[in-house]
C-alpha atoms as a PDB file:
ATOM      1  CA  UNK A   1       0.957   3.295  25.835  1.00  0.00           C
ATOM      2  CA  UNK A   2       4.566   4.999  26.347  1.00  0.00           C
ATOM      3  CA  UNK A   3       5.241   7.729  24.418  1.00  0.00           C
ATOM      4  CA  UNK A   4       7.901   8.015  22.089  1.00  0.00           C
ATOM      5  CA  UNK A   5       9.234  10.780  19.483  1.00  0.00           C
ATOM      6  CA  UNK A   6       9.886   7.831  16.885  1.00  0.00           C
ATOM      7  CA  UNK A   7       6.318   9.080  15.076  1.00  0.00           C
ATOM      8  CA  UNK A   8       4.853  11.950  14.750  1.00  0.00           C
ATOM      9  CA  UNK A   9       0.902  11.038  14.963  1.00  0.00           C
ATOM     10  CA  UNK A  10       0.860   7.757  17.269  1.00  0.00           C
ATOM     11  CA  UNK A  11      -2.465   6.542  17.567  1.00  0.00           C
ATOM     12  CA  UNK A  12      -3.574   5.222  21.037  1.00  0.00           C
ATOM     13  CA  UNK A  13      -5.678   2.430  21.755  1.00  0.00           C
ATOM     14  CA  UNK A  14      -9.402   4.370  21.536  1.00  0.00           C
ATOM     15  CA  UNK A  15      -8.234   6.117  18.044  1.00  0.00           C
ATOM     16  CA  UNK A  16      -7.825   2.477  16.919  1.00  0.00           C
ATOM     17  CA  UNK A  17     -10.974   1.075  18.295  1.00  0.00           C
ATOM     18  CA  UNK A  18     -12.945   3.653  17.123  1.00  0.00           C
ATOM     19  CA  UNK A  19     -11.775   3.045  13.473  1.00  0.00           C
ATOM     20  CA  UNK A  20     -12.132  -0.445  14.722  1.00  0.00           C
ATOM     21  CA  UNK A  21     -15.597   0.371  14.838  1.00  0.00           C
ATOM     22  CA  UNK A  22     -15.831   2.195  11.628  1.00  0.00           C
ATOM     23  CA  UNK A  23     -13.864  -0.333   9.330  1.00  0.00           C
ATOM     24  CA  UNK A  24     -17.040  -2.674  10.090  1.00  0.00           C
ATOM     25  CA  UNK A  25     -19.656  -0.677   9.500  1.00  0.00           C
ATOM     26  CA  UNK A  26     -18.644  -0.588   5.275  1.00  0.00           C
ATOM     27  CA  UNK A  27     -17.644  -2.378   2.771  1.00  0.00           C
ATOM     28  CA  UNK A  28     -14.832  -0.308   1.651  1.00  0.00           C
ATOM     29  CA  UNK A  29     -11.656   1.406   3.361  1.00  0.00           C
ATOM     30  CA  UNK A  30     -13.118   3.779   5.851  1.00  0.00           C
ATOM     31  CA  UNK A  31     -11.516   7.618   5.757  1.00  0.00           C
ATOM     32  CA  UNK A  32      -9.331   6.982   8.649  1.00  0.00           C
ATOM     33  CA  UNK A  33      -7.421   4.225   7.207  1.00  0.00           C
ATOM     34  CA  UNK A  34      -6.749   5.290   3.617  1.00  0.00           C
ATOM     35  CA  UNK A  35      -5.562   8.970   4.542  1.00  0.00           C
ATOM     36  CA  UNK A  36      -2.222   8.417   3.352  1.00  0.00           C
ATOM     37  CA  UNK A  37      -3.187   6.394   0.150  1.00  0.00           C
ATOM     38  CA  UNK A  38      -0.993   7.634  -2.437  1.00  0.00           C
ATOM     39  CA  UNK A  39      -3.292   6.709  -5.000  1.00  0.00           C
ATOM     40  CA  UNK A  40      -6.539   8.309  -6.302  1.00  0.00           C
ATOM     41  CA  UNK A  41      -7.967   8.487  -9.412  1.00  0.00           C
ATOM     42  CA  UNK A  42      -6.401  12.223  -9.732  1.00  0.00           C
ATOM     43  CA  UNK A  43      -2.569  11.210  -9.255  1.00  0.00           C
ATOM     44  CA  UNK A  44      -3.036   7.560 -10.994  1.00  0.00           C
ATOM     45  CA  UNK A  45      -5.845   8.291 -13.099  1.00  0.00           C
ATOM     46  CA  UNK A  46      -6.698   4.749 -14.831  1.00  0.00           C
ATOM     47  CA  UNK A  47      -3.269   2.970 -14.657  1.00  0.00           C
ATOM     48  CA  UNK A  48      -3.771  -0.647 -13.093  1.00  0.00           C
ATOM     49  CA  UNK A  49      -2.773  -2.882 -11.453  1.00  0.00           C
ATOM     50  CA  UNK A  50      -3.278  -6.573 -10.308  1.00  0.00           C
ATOM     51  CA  UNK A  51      -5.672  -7.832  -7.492  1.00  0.00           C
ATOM     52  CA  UNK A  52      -4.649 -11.275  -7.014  1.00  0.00           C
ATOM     53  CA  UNK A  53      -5.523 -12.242 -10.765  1.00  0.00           C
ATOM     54  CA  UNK A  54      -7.823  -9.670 -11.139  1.00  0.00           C
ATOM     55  CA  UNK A  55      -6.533  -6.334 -12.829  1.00  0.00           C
ATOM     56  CA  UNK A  56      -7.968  -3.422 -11.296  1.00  0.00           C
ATOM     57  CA  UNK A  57      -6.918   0.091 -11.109  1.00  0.00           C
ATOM     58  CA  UNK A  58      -4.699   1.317  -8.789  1.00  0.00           C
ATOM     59  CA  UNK A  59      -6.237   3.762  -6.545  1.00  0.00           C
ATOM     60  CA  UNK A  60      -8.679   0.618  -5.904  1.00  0.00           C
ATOM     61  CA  UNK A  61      -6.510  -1.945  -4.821  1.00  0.00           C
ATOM     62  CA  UNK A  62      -5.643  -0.417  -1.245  1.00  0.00           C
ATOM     63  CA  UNK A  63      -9.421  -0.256  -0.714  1.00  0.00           C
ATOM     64  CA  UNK A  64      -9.745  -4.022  -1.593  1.00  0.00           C
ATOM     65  CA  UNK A  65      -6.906  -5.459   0.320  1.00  0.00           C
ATOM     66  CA  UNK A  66      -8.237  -3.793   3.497  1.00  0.00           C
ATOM     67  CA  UNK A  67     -11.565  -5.051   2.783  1.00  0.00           C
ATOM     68  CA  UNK A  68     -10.196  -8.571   2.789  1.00  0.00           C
ATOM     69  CA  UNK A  69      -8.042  -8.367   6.307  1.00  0.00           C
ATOM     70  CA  UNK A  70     -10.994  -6.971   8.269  1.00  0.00           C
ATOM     71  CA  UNK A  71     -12.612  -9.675   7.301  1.00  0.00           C
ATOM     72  CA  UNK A  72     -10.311 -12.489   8.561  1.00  0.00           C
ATOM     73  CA  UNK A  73      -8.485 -10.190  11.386  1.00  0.00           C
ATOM     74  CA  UNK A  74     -10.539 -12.186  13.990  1.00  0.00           C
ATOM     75  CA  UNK A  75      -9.853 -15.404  12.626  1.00  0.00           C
ATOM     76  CA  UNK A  76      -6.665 -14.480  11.706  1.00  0.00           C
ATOM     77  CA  UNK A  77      -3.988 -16.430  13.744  1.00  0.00           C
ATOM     78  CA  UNK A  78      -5.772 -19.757  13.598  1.00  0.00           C
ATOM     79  CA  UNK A  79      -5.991 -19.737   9.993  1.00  0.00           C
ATOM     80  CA  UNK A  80      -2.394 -19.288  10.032  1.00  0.00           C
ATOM     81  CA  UNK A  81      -1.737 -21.901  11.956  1.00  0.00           C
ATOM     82  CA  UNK A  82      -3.745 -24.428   9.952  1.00  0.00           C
ATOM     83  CA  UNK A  83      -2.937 -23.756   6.154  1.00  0.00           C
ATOM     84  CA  UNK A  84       0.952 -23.853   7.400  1.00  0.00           C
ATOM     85  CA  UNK A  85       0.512 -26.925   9.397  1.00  0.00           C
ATOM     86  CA  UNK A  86       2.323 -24.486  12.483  1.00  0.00           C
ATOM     87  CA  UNK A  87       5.429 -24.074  10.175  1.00  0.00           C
ATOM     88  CA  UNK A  88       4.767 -20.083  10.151  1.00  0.00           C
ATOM     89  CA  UNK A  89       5.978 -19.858  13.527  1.00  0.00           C
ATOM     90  CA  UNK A  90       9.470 -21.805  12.301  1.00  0.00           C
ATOM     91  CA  UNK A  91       9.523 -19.211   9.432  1.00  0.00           C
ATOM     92  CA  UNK A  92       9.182 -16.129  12.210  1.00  0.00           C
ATOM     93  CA  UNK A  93      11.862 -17.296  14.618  1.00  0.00           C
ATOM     94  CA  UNK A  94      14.273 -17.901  11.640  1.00  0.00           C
ATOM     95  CA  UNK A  95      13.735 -14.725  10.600  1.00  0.00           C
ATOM     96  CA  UNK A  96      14.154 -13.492  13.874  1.00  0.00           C
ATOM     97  CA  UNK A  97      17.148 -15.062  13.736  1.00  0.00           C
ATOM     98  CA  UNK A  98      18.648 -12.771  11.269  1.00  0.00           C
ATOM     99  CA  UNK A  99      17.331  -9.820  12.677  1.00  0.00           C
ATOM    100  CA  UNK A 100      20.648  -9.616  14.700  1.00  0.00           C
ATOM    101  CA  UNK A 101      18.122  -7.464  17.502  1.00  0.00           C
ATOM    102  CA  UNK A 102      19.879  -5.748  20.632  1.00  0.00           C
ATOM    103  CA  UNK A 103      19.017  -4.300  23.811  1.00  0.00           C
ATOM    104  CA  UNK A 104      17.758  -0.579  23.533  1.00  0.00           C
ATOM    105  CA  UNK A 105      17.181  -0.286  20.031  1.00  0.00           C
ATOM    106  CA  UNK A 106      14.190   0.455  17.522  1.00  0.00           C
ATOM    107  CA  UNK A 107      12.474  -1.497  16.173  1.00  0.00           C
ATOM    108  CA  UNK A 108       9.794  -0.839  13.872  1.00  0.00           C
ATOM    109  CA  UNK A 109       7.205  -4.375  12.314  1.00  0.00           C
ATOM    110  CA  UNK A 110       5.307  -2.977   8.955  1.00  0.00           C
ATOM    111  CA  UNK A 111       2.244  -4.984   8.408  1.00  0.00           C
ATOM    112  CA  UNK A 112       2.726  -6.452  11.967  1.00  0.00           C
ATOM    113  CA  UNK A 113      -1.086  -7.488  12.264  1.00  0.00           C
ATOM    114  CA  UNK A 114      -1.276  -9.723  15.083  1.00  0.00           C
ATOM    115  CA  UNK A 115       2.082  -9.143  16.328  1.00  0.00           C
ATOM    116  CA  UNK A 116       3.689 -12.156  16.801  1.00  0.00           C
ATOM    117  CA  UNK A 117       7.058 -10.768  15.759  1.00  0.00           C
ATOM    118  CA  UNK A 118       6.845  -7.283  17.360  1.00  0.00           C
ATOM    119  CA  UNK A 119       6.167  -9.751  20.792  1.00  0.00           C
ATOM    120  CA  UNK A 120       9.408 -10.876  20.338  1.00  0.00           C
ATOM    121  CA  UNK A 121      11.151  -7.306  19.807  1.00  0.00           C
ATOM    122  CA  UNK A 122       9.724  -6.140  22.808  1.00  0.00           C
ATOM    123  CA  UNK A 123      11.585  -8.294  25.128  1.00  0.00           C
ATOM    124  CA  UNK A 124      14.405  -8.816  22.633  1.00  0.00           C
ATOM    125  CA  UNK A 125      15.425  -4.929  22.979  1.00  0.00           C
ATOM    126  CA  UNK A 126      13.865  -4.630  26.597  1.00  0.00           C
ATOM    127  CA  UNK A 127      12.618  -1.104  28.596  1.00  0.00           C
ATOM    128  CA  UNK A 128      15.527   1.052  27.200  1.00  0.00           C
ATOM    129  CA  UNK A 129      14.580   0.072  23.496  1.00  0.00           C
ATOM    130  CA  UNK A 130      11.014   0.727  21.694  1.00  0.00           C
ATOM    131  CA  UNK A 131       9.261  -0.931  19.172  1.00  0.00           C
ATOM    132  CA  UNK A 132       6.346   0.066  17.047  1.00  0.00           C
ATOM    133  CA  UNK A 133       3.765  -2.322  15.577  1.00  0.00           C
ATOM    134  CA  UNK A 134       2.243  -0.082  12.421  1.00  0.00           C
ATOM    135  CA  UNK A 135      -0.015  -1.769  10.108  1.00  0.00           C
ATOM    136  CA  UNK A 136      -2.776  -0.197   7.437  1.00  0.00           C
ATOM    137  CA  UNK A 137      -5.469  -1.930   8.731  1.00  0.00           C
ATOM    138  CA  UNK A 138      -7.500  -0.804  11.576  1.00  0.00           C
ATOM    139  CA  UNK A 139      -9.045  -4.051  12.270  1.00  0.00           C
ATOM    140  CA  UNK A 140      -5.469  -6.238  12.481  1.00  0.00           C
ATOM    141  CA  UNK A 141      -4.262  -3.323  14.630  1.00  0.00           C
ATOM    142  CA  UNK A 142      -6.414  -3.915  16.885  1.00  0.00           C
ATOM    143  CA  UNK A 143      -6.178  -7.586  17.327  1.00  0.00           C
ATOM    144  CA  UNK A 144      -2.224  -6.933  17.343  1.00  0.00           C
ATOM    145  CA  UNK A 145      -2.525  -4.596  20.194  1.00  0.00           C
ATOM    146  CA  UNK A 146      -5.006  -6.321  22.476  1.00  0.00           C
ATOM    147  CA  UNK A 147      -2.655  -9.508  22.041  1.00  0.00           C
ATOM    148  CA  UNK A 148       0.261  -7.524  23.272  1.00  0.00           C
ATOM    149  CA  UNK A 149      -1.083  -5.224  26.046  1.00  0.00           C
ATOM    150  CA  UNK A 150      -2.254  -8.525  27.429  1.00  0.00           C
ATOM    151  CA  UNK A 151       1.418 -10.139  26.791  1.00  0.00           C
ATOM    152  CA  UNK A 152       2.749  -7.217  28.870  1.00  0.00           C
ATOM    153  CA  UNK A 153       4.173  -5.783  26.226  1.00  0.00           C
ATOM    154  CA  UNK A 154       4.775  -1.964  27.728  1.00  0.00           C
ATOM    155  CA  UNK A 155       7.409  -0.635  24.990  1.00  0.00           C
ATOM    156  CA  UNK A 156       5.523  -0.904  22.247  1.00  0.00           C
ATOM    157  CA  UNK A 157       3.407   1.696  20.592  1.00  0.00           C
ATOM    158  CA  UNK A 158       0.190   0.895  17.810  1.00  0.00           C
ATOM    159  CA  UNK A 159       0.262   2.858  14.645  1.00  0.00           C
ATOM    160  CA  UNK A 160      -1.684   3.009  11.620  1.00  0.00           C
ATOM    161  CA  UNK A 161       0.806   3.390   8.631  1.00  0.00           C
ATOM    162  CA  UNK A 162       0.871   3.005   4.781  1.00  0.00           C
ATOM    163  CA  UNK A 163       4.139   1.253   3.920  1.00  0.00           C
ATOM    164  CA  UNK A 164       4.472   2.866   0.766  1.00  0.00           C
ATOM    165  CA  UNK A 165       5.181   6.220   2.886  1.00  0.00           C
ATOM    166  CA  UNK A 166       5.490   5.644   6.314  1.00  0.00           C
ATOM    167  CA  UNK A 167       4.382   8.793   6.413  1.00  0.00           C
ATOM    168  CA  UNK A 168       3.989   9.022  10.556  1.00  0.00           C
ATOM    169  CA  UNK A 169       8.062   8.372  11.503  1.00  0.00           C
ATOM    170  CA  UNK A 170      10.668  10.614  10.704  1.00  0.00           C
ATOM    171  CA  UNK A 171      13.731   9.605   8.417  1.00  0.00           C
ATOM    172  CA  UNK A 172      16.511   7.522  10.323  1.00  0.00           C
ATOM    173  CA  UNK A 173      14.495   6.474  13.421  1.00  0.00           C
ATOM    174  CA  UNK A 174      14.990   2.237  13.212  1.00  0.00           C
ATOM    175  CA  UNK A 175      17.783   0.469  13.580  1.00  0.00           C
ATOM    176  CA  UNK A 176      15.705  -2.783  12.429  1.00  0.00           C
ATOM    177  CA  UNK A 177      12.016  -3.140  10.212  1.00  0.00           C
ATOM    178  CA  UNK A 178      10.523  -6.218   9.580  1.00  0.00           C
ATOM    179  CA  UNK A 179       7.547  -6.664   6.914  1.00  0.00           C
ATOM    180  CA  UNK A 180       6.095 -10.200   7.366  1.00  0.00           C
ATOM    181  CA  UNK A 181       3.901 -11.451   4.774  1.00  0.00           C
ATOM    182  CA  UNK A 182       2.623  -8.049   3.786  1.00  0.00           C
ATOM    183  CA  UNK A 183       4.713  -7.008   1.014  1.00  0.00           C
ATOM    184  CA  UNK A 184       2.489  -8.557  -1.357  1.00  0.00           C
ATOM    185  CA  UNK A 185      -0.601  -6.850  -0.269  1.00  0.00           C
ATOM    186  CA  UNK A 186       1.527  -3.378  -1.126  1.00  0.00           C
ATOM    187  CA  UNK A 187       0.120  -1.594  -4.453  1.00  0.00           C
ATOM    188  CA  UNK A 188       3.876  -0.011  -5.199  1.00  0.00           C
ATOM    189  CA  UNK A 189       6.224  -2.442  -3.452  1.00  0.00           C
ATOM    190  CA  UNK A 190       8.913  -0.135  -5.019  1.00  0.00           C
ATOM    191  CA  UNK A 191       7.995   3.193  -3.173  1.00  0.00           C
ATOM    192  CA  UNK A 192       6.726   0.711   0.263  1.00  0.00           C
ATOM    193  CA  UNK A 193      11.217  -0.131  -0.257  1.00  0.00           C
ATOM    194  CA  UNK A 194      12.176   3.592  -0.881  1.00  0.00           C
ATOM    195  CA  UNK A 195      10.348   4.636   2.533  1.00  0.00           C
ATOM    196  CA  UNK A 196      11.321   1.432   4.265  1.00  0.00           C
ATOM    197  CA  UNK A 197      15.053   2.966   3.764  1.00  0.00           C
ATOM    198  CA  UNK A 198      14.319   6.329   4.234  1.00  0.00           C
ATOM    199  CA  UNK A 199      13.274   5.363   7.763  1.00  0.00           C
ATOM    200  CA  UNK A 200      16.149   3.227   8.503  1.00  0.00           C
ATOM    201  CA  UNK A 201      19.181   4.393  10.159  1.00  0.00           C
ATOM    202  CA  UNK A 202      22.347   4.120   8.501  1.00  0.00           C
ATOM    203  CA  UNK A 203      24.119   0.591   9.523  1.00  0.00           C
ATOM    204  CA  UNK A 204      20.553  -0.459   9.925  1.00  0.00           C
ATOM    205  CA  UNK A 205      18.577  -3.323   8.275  1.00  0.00           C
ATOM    206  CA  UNK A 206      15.839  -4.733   6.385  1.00  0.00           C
ATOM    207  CA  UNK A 207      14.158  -7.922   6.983  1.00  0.00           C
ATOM    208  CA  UNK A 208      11.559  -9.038   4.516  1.00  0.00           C
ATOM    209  CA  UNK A 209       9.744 -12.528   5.117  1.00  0.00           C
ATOM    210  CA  UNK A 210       7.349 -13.167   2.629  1.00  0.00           C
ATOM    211  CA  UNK A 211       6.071 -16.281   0.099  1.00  0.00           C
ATOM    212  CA  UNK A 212       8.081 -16.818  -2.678  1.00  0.00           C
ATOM    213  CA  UNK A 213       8.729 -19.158  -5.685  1.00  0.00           C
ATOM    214  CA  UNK A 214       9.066 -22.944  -4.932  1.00  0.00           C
ATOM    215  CA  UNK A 215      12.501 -23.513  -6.359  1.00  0.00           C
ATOM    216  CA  UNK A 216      11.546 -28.145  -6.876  1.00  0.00           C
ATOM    217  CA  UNK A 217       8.938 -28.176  -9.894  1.00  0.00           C
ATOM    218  CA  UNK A 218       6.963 -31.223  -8.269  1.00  0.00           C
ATOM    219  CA  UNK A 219       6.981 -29.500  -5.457  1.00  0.00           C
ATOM    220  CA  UNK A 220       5.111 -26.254  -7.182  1.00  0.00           C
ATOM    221  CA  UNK A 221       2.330 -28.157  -8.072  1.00  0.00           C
ATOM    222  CA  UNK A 222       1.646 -30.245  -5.263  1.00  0.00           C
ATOM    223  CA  UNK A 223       1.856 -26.705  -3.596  1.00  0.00           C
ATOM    224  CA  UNK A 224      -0.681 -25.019  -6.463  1.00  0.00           C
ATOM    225  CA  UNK A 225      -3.172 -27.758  -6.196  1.00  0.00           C
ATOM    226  CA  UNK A 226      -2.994 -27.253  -2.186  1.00  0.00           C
ATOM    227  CA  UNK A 227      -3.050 -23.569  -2.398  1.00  0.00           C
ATOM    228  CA  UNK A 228      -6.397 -23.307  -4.663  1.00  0.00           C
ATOM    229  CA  UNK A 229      -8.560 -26.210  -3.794  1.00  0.00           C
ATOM    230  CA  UNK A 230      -7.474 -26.520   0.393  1.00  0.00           C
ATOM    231  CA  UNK A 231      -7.333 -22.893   1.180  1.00  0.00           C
ATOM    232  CA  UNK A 232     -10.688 -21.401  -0.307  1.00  0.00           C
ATOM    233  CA  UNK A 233     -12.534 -25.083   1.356  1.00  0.00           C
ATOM    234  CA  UNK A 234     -10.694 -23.922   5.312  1.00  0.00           C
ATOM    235  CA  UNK A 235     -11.069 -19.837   4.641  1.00  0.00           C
ATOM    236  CA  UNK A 236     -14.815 -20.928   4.171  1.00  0.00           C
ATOM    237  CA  UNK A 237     -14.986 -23.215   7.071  1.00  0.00           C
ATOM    238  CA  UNK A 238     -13.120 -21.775   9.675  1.00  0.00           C
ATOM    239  CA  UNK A 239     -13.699 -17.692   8.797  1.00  0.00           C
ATOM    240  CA  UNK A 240     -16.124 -17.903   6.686  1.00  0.00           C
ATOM    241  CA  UNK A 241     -14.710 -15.973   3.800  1.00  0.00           C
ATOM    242  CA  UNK A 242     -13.603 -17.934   0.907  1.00  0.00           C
ATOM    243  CA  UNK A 243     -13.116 -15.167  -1.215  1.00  0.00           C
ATOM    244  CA  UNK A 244     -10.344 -13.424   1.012  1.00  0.00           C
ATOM    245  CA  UNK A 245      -8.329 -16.852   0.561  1.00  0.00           C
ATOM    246  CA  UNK A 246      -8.902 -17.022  -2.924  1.00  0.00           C
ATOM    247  CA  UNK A 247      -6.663 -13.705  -2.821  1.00  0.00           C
ATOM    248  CA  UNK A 248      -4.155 -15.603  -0.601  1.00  0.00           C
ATOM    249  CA  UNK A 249      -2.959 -17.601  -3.370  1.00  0.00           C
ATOM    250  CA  UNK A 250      -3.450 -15.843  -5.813  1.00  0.00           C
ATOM    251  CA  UNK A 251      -1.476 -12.816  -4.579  1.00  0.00           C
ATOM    252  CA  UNK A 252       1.619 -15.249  -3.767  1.00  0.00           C
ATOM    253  CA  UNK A 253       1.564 -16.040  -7.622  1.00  0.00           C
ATOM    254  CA  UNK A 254       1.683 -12.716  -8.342  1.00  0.00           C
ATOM    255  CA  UNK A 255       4.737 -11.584  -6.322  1.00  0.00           C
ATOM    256  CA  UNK A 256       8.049 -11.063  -7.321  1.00  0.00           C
ATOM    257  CA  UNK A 257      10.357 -14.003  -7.327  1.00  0.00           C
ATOM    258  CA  UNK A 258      13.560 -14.365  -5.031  1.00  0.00           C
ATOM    259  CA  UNK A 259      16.085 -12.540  -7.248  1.00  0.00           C
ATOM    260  CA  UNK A 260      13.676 -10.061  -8.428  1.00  0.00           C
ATOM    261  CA  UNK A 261      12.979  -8.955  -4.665  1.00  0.00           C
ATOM    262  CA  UNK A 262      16.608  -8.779  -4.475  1.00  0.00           C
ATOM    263  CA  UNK A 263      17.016  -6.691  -7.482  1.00  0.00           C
ATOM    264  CA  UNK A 264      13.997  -4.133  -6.002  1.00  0.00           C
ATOM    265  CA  UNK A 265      16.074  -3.565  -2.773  1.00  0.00           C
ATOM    266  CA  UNK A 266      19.069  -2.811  -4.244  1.00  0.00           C
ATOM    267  CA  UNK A 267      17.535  -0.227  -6.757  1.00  0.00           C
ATOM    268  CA  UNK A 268      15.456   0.959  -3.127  1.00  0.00           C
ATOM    269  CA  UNK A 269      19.494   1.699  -2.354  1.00  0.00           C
ATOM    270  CA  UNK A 270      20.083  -1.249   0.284  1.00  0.00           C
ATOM    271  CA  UNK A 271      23.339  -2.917   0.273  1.00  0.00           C
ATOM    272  CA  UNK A 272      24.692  -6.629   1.086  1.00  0.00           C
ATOM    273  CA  UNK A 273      20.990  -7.994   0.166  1.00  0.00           C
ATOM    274  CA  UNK A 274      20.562 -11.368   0.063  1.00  0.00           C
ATOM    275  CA  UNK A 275      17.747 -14.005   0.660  1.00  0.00           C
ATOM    276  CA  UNK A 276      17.401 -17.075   2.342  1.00  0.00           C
ATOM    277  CA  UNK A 277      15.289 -20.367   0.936  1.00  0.00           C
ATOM    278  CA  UNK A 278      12.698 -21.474   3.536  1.00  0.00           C
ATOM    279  CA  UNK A 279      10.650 -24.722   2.564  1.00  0.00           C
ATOM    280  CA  UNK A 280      12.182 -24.982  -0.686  1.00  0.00           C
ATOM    281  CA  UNK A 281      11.283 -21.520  -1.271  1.00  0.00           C
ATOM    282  CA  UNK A 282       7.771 -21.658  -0.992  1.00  0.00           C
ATOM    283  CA  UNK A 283       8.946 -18.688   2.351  1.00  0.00           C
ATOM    284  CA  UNK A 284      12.074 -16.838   1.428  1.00  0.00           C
ATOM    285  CA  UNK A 285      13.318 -14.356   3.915  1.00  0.00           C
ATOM    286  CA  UNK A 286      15.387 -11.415   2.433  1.00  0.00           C
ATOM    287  CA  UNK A 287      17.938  -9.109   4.467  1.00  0.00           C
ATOM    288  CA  UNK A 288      19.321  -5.418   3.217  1.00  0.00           C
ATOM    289  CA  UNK A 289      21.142  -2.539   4.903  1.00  0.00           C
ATOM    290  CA  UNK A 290      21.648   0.781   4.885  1.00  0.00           C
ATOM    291  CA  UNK A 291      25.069   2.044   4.487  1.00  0.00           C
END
């Protein structure tokens, strides 16, 4: 992989394999990957916190999040595919869209998994610009980077990162970062917002896709009833875990809804923020910049 100052501990592709390696040998997140968790039961003690429905305590949840994307990493794309019916990939490219992306800058995809925006970066900002694909999970990293070596993908660096500290990249090294459909899955979305600006340059911006609150009431339910009857039945079918998309819907319930996101970013100090309505707002995609 090329080497760039952007972080300080890149990982390269045997560091990832190996934990690769480790993340499926146990049940729960393996040393490697939950290095940076901010949350033990020394600096949290027994404050909690919700898992999907579940409440659980917070220096759990990070343990129980991974556990759930190592277990559909593999089978990760195609389930995408089929519980959106392909409309993820309209989603992505709108958000792209936004993402107002040049030549030679940097570009850095939180919770990128299997890549399919940081593809896009890479050619969008070409051999003078860099893009990093981080993500929390070993397992998703992986997938992410074999996808893109074999896409030809030669600006782009693999690194394992908590978004609540981003603790590998220095302050002010992206002009653009993208979390898609992982801001959810974030135990303090508030601190993942304060170190999402942190490493932001100034003039730079935010892009958050994520699922959001259906703003047509018939739709909601049709959408509910989909949600917890279709996607436990294909999560069991196709990857064999029905449990992991039990989460899925849950955990969309429990996120903040459009003008609440809003409200987080601004108090994370990004400016301009708005959010855009995708599928009735079952998708919203929200934009901030620095100053």
């Amino acid at each position: 992989m090329p080497n760039h100052n952007t972080s300080k501990n890149d990982f390269n592709s045997a560091d990832v394999s190996s934990a690769n390696t480790q993340t499926t040998k146990q049940t729960l997140f393996n040393q490697r990957d939950d290095i940076n968790n901010p949350h033990t039961a020394d600096t949290d003690g027994n404050e909690q916190t919700h898992f999907g429905y579940k409440t659980v305590n917070k220096a759990e949840k990070q343990a129980r999040v991974a556990d759930v994307f190592t277990s559909v990493a593999k089978k990760y794309d195609i389930m995408n595919d089929l519980m959106s019916f392909g409309i993820h990939r309209l989603w992505k490219r709108y958000a792209i869209s936004l993402s107002g992306v040049r030549a030679g800058q940097h570009v850095l995809d939180i919770a990128g998994g299997t890549g399919d925006l940081a593809k896009v970066f890479s050619r969008e900002v070409g051999k003078q610009g860099h893009v990093v694909l981080s993500d929390i999970n070993a397992a998703m990293l992986e997938v992410g980077r074999e996808r893109l070596i074999n896409a030809g993908c030669n600006n782009v660096d693999f690194v394992l990162a908590n978004a609540e500290t981003l603790a590998p990249f220095d302050d002010e090294s992206f002009d653009l970062i993208t979390i898609s459909f992982g801001l959810r899955n974030v135990t303090d979305k508030d601190a993942a917002l304060k170190s999402m600006y942190r490493v932001l340059k100034p003039g730079g911006r935010l892009l958050i896709l994520e699922f959001s609150k259906p703003v047509f009431e018939p739709l909601s339910k049709a959408y509910d009833l989909y949600s917890f009857t279709a996607l436990p039945v294909m999560g069991k079918l196709i990857a064999n875990d029905s449990e992991s998309y039990q989460y899925l819907a849950e955990s969309i319930r429990m996120h903040p809804d459009q003008q609440t996101l809003k409200q987080m970013m601004q108090q994370a100090g990004f400016e301009n923020c708005d959010y855009h309505n995708l599928t009735a707002g079952i998708v919203a995609v929200h934009r901030g910049f620095k100053a």
